[in-house]
N, C-alpha and C. Protein backbone atom coordinates (compact mmCIF):
# COMPACT_ATOMS: atom_id res chain seq x y z
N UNK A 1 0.84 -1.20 0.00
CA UNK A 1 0.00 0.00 0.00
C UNK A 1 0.88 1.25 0.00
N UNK A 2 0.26 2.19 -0.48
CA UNK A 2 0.62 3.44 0.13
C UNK A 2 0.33 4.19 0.92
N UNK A 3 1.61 4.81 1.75
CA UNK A 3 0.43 5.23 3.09
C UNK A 3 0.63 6.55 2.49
N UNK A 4 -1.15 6.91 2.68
CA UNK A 4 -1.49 8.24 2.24
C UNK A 4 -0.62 9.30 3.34
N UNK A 5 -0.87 10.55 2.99
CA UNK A 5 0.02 11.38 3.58
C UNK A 5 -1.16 12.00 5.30
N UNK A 6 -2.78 11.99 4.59
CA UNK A 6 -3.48 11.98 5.56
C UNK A 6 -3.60 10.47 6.86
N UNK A 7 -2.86 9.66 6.19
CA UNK A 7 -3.16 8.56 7.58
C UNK A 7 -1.72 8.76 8.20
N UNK A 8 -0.89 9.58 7.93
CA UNK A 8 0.77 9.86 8.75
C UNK A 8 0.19 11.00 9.50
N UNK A 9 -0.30 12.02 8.95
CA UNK A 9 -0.91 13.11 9.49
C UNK A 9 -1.77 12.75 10.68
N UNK A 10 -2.62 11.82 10.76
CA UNK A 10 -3.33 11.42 12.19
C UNK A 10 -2.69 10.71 13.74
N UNK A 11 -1.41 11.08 13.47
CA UNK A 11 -0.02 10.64 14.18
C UNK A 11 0.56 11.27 15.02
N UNK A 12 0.61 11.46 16.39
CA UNK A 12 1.14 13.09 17.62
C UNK A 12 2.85 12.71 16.87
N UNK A 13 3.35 11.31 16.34
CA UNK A 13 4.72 11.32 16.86
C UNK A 13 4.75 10.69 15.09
N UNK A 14 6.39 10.23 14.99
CA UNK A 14 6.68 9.60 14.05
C UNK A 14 8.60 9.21 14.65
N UNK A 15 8.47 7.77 14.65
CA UNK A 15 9.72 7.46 14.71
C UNK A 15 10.45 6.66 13.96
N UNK A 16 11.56 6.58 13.44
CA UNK A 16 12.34 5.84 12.36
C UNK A 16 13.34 4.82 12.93
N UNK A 17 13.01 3.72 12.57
CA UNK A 17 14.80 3.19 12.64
C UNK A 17 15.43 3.74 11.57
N UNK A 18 16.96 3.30 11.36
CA UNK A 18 17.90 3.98 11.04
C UNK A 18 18.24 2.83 9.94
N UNK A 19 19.10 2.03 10.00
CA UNK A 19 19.84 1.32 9.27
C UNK A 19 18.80 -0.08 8.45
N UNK A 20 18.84 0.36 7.04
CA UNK A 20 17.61 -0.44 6.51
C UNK A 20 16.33 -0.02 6.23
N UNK A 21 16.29 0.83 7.15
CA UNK A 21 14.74 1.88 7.09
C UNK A 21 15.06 3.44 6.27
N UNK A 22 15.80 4.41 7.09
CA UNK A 22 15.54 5.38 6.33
C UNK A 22 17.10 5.50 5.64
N UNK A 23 18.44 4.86 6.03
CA UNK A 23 19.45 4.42 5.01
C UNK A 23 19.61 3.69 4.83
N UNK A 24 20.40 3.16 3.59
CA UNK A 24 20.74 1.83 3.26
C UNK A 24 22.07 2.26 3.69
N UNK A 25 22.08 0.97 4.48
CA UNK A 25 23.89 0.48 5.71
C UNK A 25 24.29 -0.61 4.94
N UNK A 26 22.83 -1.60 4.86
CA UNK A 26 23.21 -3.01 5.04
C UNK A 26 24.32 -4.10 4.09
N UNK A 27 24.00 -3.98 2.58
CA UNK A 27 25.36 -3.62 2.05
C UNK A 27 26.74 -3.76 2.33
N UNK A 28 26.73 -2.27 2.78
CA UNK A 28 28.44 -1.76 3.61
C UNK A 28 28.56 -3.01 5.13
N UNK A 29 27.68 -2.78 5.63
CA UNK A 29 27.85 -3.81 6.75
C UNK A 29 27.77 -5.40 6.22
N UNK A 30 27.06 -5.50 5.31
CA UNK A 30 27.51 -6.85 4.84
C UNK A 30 29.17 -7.65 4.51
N UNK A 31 29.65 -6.20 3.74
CA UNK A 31 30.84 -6.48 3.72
C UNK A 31 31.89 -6.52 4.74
N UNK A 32 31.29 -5.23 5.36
CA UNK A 32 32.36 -5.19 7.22
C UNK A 32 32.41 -6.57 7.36
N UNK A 33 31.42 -7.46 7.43
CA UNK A 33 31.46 -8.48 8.12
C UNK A 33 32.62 -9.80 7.28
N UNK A 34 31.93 -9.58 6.08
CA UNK A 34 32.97 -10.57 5.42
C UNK A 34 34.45 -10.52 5.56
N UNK A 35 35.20 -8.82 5.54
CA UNK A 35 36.17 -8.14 5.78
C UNK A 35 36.57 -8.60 7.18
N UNK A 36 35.69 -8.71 8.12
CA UNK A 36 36.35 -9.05 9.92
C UNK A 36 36.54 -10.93 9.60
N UNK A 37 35.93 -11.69 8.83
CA UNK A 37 36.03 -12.58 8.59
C UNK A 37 37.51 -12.57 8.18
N UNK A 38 38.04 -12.32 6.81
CA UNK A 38 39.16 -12.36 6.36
C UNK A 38 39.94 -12.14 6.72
N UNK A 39 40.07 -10.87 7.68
CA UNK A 39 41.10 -10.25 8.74
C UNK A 39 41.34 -11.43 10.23
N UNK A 40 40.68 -11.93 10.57
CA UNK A 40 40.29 -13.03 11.58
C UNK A 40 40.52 -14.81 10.78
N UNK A 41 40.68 -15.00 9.39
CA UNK A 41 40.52 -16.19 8.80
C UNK A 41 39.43 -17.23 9.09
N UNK A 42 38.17 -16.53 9.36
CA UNK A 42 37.06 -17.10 9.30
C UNK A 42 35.74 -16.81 8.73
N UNK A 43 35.06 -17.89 8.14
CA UNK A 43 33.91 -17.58 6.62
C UNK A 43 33.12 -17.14 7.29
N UNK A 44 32.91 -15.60 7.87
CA UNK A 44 32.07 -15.24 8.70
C UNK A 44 30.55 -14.21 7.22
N UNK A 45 29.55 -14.95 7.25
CA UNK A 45 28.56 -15.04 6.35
C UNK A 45 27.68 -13.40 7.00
N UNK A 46 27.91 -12.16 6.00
CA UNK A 46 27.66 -11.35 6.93
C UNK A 46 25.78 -11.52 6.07
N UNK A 47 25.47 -12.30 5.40
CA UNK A 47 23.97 -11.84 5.28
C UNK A 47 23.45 -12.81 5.90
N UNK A 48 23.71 -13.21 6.99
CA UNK A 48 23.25 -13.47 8.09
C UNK A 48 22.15 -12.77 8.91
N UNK A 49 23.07 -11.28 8.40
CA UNK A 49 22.56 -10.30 9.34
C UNK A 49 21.24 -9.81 9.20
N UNK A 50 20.66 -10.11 8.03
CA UNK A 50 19.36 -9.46 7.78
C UNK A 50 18.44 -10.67 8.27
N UNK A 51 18.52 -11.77 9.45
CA UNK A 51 17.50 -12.33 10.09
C UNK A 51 17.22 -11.68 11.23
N UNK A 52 18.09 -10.66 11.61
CA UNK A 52 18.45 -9.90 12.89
C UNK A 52 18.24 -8.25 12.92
N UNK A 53 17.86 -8.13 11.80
CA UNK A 53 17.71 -6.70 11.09
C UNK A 53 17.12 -6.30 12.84
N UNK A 54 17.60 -5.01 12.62
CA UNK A 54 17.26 -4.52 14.36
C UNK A 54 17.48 -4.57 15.75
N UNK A 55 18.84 -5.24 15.65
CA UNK A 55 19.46 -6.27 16.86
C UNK A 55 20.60 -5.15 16.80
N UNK A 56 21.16 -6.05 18.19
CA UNK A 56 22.46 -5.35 18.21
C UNK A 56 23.16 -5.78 18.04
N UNK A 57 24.86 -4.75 17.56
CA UNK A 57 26.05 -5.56 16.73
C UNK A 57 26.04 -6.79 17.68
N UNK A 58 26.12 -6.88 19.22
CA UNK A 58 26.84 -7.78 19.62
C UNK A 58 25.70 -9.46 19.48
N UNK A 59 24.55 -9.11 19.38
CA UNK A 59 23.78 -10.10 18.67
C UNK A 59 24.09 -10.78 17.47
N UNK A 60 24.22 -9.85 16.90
CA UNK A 60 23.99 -10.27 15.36
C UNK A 60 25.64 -10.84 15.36
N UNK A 61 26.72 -10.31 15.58
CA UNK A 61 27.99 -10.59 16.12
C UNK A 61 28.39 -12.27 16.38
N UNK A 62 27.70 -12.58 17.45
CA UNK A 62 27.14 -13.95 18.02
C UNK A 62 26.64 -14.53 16.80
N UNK A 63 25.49 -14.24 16.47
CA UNK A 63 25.15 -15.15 15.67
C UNK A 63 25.95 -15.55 14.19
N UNK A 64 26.57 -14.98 13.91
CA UNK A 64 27.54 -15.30 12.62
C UNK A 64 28.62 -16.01 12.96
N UNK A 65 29.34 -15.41 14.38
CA UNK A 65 30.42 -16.49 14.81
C UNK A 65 29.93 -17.51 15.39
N UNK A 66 29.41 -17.54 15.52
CA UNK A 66 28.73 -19.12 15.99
C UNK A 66 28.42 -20.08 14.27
N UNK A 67 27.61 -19.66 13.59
CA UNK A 67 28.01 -20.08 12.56
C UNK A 67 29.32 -20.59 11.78
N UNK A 68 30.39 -19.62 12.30
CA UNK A 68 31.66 -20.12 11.04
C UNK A 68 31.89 -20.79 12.20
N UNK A 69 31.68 -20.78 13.37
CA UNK A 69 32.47 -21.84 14.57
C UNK A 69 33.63 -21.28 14.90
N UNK A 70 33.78 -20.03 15.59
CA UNK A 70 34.38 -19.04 15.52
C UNK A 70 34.35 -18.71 17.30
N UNK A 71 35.42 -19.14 18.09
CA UNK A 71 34.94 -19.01 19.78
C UNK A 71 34.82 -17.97 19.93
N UNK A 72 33.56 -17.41 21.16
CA UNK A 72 32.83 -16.46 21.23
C UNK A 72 33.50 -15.83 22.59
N UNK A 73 34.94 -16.35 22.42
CA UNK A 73 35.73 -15.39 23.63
C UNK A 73 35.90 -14.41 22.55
N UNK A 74 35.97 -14.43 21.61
CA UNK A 74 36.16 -13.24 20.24
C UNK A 74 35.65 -12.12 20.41
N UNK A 75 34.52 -12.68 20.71
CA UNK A 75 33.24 -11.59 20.31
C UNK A 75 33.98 -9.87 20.77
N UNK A 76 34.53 -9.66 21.96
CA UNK A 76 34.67 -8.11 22.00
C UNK A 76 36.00 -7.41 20.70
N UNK A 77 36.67 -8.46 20.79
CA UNK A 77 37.76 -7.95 19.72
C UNK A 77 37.12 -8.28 17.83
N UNK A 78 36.31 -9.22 17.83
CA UNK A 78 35.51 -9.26 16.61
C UNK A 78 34.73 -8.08 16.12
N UNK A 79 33.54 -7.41 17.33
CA UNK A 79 32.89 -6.54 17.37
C UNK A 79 33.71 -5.05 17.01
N UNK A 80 34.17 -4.90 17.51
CA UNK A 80 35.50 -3.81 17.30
C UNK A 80 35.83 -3.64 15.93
N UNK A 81 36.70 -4.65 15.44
CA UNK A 81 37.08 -5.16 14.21
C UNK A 81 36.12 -4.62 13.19
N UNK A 82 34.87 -5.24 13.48
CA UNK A 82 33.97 -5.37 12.50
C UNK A 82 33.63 -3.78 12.23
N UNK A 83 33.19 -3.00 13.05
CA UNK A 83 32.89 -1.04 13.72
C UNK A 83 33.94 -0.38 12.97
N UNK A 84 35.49 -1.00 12.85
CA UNK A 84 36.45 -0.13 12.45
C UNK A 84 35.80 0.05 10.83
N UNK A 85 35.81 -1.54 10.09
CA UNK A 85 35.94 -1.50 8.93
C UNK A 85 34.39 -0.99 8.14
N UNK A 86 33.34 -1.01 9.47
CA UNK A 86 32.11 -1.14 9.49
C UNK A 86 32.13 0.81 8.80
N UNK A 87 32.81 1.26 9.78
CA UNK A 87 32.48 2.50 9.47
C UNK A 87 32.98 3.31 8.18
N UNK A 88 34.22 2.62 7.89
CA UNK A 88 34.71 3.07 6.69
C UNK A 88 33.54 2.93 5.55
N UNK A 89 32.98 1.35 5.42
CA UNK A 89 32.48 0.69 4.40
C UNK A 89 31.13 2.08 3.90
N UNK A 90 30.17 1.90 5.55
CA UNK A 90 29.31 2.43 5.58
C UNK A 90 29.07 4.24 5.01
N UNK A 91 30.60 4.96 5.76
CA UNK A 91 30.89 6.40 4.84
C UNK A 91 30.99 6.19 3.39
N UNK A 92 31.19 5.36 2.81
CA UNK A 92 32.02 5.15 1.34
C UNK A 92 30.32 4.82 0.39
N UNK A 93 29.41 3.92 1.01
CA UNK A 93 28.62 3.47 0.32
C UNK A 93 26.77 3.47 1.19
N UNK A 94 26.58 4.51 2.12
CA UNK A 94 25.44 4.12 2.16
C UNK A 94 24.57 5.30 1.16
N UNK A 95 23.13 5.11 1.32
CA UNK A 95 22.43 5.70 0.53
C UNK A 95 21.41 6.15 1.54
N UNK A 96 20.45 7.11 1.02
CA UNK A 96 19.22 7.65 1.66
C UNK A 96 18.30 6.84 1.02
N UNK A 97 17.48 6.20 2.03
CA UNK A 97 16.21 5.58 1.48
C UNK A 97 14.68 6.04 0.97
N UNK A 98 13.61 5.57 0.49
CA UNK A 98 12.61 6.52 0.13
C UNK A 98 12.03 7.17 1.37
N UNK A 99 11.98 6.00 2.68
CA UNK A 99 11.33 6.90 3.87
C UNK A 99 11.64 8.25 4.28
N UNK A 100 12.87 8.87 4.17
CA UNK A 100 13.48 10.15 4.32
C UNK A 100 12.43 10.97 3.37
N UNK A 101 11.74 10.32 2.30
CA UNK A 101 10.92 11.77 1.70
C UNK A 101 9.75 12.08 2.63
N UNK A 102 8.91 10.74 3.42
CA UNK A 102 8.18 11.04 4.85
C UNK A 102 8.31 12.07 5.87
N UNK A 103 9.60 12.21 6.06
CA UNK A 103 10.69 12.81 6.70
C UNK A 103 10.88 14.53 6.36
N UNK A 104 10.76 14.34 5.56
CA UNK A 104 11.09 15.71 4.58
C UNK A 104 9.41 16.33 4.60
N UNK A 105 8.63 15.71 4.26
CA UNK A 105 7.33 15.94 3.77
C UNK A 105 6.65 16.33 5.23
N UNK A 106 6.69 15.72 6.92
CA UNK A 106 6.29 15.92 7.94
C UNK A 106 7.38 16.92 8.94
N UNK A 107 8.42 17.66 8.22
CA UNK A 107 9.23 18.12 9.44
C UNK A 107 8.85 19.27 9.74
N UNK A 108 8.62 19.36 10.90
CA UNK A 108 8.07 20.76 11.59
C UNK A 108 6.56 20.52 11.31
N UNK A 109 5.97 19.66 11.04
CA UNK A 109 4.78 19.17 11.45
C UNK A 109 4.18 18.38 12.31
N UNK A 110 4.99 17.30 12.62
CA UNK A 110 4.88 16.50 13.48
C UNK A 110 6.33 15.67 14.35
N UNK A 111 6.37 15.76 15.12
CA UNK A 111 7.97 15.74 15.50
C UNK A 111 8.25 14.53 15.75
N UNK A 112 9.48 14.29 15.43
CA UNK A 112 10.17 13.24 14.66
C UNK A 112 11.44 12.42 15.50
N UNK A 113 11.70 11.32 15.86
CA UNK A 113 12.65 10.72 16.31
C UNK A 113 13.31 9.19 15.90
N UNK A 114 14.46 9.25 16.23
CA UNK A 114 15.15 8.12 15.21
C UNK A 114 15.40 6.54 16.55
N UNK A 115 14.97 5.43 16.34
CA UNK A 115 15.14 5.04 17.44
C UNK A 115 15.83 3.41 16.98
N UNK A 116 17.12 3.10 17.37
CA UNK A 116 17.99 2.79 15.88
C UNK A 116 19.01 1.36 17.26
N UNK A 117 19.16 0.35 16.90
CA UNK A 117 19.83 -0.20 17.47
C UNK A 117 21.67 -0.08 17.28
N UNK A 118 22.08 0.96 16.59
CA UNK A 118 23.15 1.23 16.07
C UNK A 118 23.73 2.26 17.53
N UNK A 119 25.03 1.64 17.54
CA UNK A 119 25.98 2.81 18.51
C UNK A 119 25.43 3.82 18.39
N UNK A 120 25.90 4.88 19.23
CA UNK A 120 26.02 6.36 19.19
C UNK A 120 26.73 6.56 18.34
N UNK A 121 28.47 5.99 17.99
CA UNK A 121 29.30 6.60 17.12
C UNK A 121 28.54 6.59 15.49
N UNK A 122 28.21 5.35 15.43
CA UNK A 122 27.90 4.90 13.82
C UNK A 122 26.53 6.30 14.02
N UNK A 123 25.28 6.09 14.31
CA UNK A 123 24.81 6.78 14.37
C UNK A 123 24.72 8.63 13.96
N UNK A 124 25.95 8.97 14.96
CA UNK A 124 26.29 10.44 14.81
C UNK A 124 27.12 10.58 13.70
N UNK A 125 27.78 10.00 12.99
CA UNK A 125 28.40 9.64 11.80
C UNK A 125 27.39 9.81 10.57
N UNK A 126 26.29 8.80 10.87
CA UNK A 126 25.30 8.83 9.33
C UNK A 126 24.82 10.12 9.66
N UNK A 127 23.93 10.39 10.53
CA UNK A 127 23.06 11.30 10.42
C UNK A 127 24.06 12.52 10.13
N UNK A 128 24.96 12.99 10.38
CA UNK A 128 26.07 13.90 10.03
C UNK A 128 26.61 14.04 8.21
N UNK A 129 26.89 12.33 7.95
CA UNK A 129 27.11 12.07 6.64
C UNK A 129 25.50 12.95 5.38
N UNK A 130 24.55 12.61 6.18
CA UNK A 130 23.24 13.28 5.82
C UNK A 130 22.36 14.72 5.97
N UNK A 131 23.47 15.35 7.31
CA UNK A 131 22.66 16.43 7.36
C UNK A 131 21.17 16.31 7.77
N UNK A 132 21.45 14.89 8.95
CA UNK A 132 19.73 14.30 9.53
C UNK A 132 19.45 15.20 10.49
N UNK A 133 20.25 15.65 11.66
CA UNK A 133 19.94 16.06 12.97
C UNK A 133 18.58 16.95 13.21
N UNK A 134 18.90 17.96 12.18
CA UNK A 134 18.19 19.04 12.07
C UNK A 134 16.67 18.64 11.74
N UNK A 135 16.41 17.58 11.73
CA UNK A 135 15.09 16.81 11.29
C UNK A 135 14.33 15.86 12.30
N UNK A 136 14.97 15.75 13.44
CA UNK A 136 14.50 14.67 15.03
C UNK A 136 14.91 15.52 15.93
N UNK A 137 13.97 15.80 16.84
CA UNK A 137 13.81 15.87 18.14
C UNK A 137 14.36 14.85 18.89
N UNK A 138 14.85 13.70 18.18
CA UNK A 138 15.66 12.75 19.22
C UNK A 138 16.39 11.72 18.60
N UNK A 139 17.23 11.10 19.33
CA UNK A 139 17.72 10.18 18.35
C UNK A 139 18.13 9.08 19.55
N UNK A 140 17.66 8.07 19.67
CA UNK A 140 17.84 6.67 20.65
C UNK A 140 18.41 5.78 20.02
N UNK A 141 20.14 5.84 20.71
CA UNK A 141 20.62 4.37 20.19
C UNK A 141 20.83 3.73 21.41
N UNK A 142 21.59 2.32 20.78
CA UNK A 142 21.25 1.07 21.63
C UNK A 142 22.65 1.46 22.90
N UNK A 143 23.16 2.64 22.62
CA UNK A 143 23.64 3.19 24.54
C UNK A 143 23.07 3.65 25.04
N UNK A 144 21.65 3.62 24.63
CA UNK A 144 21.09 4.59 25.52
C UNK A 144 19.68 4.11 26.46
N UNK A 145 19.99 2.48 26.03
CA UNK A 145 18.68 1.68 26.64
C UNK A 145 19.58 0.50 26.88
N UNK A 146 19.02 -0.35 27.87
CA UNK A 146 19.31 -1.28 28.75
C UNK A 146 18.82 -3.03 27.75
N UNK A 147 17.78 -2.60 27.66
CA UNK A 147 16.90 -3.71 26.58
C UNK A 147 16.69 -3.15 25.32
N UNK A 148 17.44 -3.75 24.54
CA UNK A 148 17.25 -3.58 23.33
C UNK A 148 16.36 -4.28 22.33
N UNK A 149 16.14 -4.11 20.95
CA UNK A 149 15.17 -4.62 20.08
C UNK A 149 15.31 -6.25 20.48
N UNK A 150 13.93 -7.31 20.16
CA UNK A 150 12.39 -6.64 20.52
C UNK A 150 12.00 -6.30 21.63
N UNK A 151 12.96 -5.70 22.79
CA UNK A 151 12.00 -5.16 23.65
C UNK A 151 11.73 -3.70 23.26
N UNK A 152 10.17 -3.30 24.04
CA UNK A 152 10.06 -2.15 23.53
C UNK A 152 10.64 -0.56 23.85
N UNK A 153 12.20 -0.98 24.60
CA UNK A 153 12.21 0.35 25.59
C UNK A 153 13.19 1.40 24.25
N UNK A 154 13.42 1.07 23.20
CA UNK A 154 14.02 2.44 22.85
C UNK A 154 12.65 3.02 21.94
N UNK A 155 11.72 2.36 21.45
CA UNK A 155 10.77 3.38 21.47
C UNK A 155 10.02 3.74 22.21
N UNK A 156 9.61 3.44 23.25
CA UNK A 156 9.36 3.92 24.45
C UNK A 156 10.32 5.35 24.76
N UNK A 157 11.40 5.03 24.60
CA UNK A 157 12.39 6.53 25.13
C UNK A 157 12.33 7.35 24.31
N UNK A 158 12.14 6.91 22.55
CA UNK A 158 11.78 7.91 21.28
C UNK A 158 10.29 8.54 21.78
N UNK A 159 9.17 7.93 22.28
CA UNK A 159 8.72 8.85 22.25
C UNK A 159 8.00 9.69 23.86
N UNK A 160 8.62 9.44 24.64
CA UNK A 160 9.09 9.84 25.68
C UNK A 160 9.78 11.38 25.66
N UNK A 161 11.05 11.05 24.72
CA UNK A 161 12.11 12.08 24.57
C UNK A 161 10.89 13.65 23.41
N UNK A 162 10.42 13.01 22.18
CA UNK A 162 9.53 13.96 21.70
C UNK A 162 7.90 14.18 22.89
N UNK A 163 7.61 13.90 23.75
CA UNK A 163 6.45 13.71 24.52
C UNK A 163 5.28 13.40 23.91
N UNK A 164 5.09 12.30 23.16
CA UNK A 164 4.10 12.10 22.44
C UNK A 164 3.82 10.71 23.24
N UNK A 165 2.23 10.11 23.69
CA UNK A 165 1.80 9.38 24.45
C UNK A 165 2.49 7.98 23.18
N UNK A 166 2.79 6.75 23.59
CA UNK A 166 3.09 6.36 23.16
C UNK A 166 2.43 5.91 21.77
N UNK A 167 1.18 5.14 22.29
CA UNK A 167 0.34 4.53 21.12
C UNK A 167 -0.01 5.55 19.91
N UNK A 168 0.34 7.18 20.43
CA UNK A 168 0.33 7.93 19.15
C UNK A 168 1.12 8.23 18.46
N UNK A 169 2.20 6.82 18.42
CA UNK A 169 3.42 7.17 17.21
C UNK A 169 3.36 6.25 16.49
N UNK A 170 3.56 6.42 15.07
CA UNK A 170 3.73 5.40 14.09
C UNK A 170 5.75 5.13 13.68
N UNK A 171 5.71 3.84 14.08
CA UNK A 171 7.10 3.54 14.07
C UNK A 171 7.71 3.03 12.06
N UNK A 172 8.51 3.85 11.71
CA UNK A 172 8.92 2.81 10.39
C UNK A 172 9.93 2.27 10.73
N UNK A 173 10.18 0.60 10.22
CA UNK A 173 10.93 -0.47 10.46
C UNK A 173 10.72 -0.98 9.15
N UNK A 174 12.43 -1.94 8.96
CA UNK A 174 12.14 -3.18 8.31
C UNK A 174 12.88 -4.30 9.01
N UNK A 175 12.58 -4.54 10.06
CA UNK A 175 13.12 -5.69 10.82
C UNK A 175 12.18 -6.47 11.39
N UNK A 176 12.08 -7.22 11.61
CA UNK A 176 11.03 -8.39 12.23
C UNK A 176 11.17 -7.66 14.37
N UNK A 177 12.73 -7.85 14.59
CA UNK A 177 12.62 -7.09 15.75
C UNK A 177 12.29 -5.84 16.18
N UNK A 178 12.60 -4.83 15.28
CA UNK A 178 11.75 -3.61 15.59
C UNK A 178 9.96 -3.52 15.21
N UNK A 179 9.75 -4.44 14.62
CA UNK A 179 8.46 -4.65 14.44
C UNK A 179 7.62 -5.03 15.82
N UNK A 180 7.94 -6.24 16.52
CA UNK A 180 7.63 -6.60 17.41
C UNK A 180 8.01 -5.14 18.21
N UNK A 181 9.24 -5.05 18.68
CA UNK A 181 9.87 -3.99 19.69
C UNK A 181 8.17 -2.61 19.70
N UNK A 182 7.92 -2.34 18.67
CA UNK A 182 7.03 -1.40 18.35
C UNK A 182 5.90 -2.24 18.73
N UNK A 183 5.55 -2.72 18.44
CA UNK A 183 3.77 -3.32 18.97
C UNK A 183 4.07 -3.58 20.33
N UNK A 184 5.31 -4.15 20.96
CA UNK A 184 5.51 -4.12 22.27
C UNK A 184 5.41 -2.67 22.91
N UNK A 185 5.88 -1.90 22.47
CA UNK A 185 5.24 -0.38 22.79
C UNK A 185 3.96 0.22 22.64
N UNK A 186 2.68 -0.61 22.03
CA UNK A 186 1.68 -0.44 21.80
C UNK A 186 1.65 0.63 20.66
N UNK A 187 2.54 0.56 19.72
CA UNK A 187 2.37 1.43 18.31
C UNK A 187 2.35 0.86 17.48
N UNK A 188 1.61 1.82 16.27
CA UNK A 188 1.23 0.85 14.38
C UNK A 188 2.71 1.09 14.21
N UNK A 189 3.20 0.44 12.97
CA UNK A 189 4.09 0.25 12.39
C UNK A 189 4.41 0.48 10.97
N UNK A 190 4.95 0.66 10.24
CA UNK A 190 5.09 0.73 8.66
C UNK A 190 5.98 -0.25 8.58
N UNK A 191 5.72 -1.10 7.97
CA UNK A 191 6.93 -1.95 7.27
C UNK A 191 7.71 -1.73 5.87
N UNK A 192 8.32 -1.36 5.93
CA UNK A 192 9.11 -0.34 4.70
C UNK A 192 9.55 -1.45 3.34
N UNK A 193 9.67 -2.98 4.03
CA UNK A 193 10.12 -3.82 3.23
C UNK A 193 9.17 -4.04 2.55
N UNK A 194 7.79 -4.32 2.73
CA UNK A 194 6.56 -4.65 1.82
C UNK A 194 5.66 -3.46 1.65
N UNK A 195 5.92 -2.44 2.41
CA UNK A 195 4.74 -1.23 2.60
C UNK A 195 3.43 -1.40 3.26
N UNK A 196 3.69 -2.31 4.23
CA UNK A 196 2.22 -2.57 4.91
C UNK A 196 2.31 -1.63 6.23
N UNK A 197 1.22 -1.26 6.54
CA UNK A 197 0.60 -0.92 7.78
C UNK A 197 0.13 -1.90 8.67
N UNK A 198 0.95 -1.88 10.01
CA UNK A 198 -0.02 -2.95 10.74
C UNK A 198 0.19 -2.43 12.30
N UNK A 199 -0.85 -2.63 12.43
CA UNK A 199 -1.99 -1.71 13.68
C UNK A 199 -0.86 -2.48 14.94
N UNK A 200 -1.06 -1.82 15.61
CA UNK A 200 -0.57 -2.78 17.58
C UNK A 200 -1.68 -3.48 17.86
């Protein structure tokens, strides 16, 4: 479907994930991953990562080294690894997605927050690479909550941080965990991957 511009408009809030939703990362992070593989000498399979879309590195992290069979005393020097090359990849090749025209089309209409399982660093990086800031009243990454995707507390803090009651924000995602994470907050959702609307 398309969501008309009057059913966004019936919305106190609007919050975005970040990576997959309103840029394309995934890509660049696909390769980080293959790259920490090679650097490490292990077939670490980074499209893995899109069963996890919405997780955090150190999740999604886990789950790939566990795959190549890769001991998970690794994991803090893997994670690292992966962030260094992660960030290069990601400056060099991400893109703005169509949701940013949402974005563009509601700012200073309805206030806006980004609520993103990505570091602070990666984070302040894209939105910088983009010239985002100036467009959210907030921006929640995964330092800044305790439980991360699917639980529901960083949109809970997105819309907390803009003061909009919760159930009156419409969250865009394309992750299965921020999907849930959002109905766990008692909010509709956009799913950006198929374009559906689906209610809490």
């Amino acid at each position: 479907m398309i969501l008309e511009p009057q059913i966004i408009a019936g919305y106190n809030g609007l919050i975005f994930d970040m990576d997959g939703t309103l840029i394309d990362t995934m890509p660049a992070h696909e390769a980080a991953w293959r790259q920490t593989g090679d650097y490490f000498g292990y077939p670490l399979r980074g499209e893995l990562m899109y069963k996890f879309s919405g997780a955090t590195t150190y999740i999604i992290a886990e789950a790939i080294m566990r795959d190549a069979g890769m001991p998970l005393t690794m994991l803090e020097e893997v994670t690292l690894k992966k962030r260094e090359f992660g960030m290069k990849l990601v400056l060099e090749r991400a893109v703005l997605l169509p949701a940013f025209s949402v974005v563009q089309a509601f700012h200073g209409k309805i206030p806006m927050a980004i609520g993103t399982g990505a570091h602070r660093m990666m984070a302040d990086i894209l939105l910088e690479k983009f010239d985002l800031q100036r467009y959210f009243a907030a921006v929640v990454t995964s330092d800044e909550v305790v439980a991360h995707k699917p639980a529901p507390d960083t949109f809970l803090r997105c819309a907390e941080l803009i003061g909009c009651e919760a159930h009156k924000n419409l969250v865009f995602e394309d992750g299965d965990f921020g999907i849930e994470a959002a109905h766990a907050a008692g909010m509709d959702v956009f799913d950006v991957r198929d374009n559906r609307l689906l209610k809490a």
